[in-house]
N, C-alpha and C. Protein backbone atom coordinates (compact mmCIF):
# COMPACT_ATOMS: atom_id res chain seq x y z
N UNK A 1 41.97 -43.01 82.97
CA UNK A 1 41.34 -44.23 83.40
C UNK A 1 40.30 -43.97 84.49
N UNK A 2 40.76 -43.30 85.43
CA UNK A 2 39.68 -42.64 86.47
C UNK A 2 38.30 -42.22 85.77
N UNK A 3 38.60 -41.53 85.05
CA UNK A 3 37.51 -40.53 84.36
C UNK A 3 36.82 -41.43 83.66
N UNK A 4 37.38 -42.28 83.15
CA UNK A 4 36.49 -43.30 81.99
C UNK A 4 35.32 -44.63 83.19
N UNK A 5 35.91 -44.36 84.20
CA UNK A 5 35.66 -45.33 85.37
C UNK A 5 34.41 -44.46 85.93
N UNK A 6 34.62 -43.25 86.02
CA UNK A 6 33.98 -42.42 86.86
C UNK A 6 32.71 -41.71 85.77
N UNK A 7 32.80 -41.81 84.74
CA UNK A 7 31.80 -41.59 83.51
C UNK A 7 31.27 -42.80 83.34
N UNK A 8 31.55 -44.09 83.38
CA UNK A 8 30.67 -45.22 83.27
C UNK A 8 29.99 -45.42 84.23
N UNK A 9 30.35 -45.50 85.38
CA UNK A 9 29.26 -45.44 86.87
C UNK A 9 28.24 -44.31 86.55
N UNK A 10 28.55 -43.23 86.28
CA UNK A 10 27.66 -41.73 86.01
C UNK A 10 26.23 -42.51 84.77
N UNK A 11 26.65 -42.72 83.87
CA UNK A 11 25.95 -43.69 83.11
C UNK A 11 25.76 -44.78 83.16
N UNK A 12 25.68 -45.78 84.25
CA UNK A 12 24.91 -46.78 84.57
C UNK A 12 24.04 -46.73 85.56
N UNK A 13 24.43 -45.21 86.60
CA UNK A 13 23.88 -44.86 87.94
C UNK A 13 22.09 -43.99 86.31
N UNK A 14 22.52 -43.13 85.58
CA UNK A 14 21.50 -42.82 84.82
C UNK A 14 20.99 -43.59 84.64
N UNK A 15 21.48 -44.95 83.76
CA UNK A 15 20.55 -45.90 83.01
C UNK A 15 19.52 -46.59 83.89
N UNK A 16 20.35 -46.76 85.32
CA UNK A 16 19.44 -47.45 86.32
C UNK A 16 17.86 -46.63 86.53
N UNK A 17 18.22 -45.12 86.58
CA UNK A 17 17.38 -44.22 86.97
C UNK A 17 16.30 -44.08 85.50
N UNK A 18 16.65 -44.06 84.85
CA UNK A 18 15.99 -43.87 83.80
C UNK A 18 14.75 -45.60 83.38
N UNK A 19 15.74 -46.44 83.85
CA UNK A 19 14.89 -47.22 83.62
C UNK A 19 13.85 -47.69 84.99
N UNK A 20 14.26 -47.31 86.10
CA UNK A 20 13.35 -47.57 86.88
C UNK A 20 11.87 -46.57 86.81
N UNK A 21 12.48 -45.15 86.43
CA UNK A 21 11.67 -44.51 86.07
C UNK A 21 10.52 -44.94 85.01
N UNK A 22 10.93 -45.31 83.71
CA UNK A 22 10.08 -45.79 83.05
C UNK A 22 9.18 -46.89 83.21
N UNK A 23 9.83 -47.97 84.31
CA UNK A 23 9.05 -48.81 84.83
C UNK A 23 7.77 -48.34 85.92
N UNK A 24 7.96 -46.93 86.50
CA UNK A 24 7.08 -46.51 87.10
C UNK A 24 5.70 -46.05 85.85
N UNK A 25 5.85 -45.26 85.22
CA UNK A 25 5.24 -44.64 84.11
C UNK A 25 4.42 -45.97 83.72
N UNK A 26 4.74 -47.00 83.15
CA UNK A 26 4.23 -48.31 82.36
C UNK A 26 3.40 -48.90 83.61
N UNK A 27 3.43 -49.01 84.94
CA UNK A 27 2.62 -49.17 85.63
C UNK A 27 1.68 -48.41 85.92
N UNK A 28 1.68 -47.21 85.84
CA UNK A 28 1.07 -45.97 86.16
C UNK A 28 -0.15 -45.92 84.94
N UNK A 29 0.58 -46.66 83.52
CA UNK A 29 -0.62 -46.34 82.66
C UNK A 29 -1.19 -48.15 82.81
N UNK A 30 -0.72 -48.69 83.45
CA UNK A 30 -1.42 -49.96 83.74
C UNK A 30 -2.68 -49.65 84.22
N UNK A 31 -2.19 -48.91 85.24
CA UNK A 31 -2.96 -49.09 86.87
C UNK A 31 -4.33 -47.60 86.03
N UNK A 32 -4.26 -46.96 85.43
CA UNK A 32 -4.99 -46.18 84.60
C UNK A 32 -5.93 -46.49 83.64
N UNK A 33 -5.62 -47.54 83.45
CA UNK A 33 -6.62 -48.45 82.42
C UNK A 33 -7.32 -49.56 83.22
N UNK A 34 -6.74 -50.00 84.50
CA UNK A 34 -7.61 -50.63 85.03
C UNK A 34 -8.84 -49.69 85.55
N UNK A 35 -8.39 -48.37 86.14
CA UNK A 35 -8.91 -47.32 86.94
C UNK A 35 -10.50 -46.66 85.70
N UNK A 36 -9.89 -46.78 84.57
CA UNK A 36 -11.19 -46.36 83.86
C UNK A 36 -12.21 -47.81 83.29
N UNK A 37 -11.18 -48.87 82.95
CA UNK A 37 -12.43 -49.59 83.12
C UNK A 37 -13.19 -49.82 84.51
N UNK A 38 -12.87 -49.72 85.82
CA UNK A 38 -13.54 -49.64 86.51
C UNK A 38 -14.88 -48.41 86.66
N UNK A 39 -14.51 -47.68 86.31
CA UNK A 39 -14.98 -46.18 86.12
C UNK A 39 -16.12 -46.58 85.45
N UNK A 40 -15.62 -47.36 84.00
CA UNK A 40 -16.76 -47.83 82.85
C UNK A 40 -17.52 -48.42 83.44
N UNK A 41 -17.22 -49.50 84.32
CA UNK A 41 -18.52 -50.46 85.05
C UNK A 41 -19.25 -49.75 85.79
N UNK A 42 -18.89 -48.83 86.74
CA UNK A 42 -19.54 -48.28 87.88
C UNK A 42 -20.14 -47.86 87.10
N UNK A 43 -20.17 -46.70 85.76
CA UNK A 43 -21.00 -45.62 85.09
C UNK A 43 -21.90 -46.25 84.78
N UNK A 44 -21.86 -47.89 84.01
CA UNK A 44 -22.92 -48.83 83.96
C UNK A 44 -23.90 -49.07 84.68
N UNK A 45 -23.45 -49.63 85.61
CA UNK A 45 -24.41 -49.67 86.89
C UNK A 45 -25.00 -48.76 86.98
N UNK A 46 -24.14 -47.57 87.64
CA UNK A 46 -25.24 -46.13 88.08
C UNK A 46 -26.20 -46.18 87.33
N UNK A 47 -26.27 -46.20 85.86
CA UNK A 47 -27.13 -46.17 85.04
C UNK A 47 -28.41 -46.98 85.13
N UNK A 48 -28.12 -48.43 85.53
CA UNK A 48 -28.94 -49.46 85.48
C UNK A 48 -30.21 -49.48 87.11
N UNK A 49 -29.43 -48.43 87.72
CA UNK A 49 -29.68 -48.57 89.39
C UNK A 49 -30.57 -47.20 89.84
N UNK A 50 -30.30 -46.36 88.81
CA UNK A 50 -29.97 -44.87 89.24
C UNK A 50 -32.00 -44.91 89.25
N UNK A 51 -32.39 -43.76 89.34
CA UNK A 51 -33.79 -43.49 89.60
C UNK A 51 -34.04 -41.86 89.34
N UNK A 52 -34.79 -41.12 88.80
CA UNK A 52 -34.17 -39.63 88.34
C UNK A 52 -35.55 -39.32 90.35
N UNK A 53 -35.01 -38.15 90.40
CA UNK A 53 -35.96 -37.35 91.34
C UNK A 53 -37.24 -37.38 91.04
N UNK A 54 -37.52 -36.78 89.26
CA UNK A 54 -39.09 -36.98 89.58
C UNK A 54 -40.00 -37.84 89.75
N UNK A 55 -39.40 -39.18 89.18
CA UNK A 55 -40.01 -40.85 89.10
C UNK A 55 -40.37 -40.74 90.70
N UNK A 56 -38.82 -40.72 91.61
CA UNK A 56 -39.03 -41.29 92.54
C UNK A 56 -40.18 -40.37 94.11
N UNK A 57 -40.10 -38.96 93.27
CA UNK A 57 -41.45 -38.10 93.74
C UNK A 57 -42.83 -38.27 93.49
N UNK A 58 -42.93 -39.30 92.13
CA UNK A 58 -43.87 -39.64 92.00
C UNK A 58 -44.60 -41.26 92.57
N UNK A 59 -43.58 -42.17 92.57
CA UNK A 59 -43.92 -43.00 93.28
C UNK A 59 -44.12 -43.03 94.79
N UNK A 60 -43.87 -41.74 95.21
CA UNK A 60 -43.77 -41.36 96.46
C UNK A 60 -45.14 -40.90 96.86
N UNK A 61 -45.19 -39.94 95.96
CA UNK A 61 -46.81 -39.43 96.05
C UNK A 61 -47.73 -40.29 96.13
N UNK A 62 -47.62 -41.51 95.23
CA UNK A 62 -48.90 -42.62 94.82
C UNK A 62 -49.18 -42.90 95.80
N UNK A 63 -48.04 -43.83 96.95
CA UNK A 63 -47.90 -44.38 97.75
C UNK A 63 -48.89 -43.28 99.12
N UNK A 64 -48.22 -42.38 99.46
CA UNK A 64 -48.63 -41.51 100.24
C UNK A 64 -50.40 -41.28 99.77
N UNK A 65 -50.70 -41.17 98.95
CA UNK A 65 -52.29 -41.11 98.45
C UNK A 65 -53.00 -42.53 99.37
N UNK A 66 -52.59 -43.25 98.77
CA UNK A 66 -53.00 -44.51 99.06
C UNK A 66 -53.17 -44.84 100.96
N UNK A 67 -52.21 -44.25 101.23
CA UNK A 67 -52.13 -44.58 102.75
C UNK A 67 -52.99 -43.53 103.40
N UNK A 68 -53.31 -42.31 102.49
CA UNK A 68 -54.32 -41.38 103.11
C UNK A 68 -55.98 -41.76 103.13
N UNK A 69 -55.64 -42.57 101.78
CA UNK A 69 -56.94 -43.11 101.84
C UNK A 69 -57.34 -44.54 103.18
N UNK A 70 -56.20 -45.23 103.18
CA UNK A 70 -56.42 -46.20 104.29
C UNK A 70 -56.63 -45.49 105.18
N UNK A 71 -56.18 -44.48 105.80
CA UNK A 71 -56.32 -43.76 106.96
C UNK A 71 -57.93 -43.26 107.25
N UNK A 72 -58.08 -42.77 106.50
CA UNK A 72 -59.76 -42.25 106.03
C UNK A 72 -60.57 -43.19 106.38
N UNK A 73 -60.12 -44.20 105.84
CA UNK A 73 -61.00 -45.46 106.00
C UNK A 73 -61.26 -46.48 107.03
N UNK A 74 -59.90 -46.22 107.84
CA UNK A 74 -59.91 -46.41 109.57
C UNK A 74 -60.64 -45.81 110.21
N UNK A 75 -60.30 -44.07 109.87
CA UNK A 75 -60.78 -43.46 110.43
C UNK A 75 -63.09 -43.47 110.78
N UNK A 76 -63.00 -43.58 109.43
CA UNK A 76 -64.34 -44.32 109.29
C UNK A 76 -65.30 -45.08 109.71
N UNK A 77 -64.08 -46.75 109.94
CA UNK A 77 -64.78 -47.19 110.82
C UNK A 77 -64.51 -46.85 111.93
N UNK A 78 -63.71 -46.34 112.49
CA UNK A 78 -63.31 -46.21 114.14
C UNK A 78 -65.11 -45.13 114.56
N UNK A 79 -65.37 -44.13 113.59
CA UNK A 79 -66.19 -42.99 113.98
C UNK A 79 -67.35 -44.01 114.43
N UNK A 80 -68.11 -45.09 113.37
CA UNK A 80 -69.04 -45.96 114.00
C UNK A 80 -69.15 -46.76 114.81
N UNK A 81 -70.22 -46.97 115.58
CA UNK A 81 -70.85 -47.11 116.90
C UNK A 81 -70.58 -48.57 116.43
């Protein structure tokens, strides 16, 4: 009787463990699927936002041209009397 007492606790103390366990796992792939659709949106964005190096070397340059020329052109009038 002991033993049958002491083997059912042993297997309900498991079942407890086993199922809390699995309740971790099923959240874990919850929380994993939220984690990549987030992933999915951000990759979206980046995409929509992103700018490569050479674009933004080149709009850089334009800009910088342009202000050399204003400069020139200060400079210009400042030289006359």
């Amino acid at each position: 009787m002991i033993i049958q007492l002491a083997g059912g606790g042993v297997i309900t103390l498991l079942g407890f463990l086993l199922s809390r366990t699995y309740g971790r796992i099923d959240q874990a792939h919850k929380d994993l699927g939220t984690v990549r659709k987030e992933m999915t949106e951000l990759a979206l964005q980046v995409a929509k936002e992103y700018i490569r190096r050479d674009d933004f070397q080149a709009v850089t340059d334009a800009i910088f041209k342009k202000l050399d020329r204003i400069e020139d052109k200060l400079d210009a009038k400042a030289d006359k009397p």
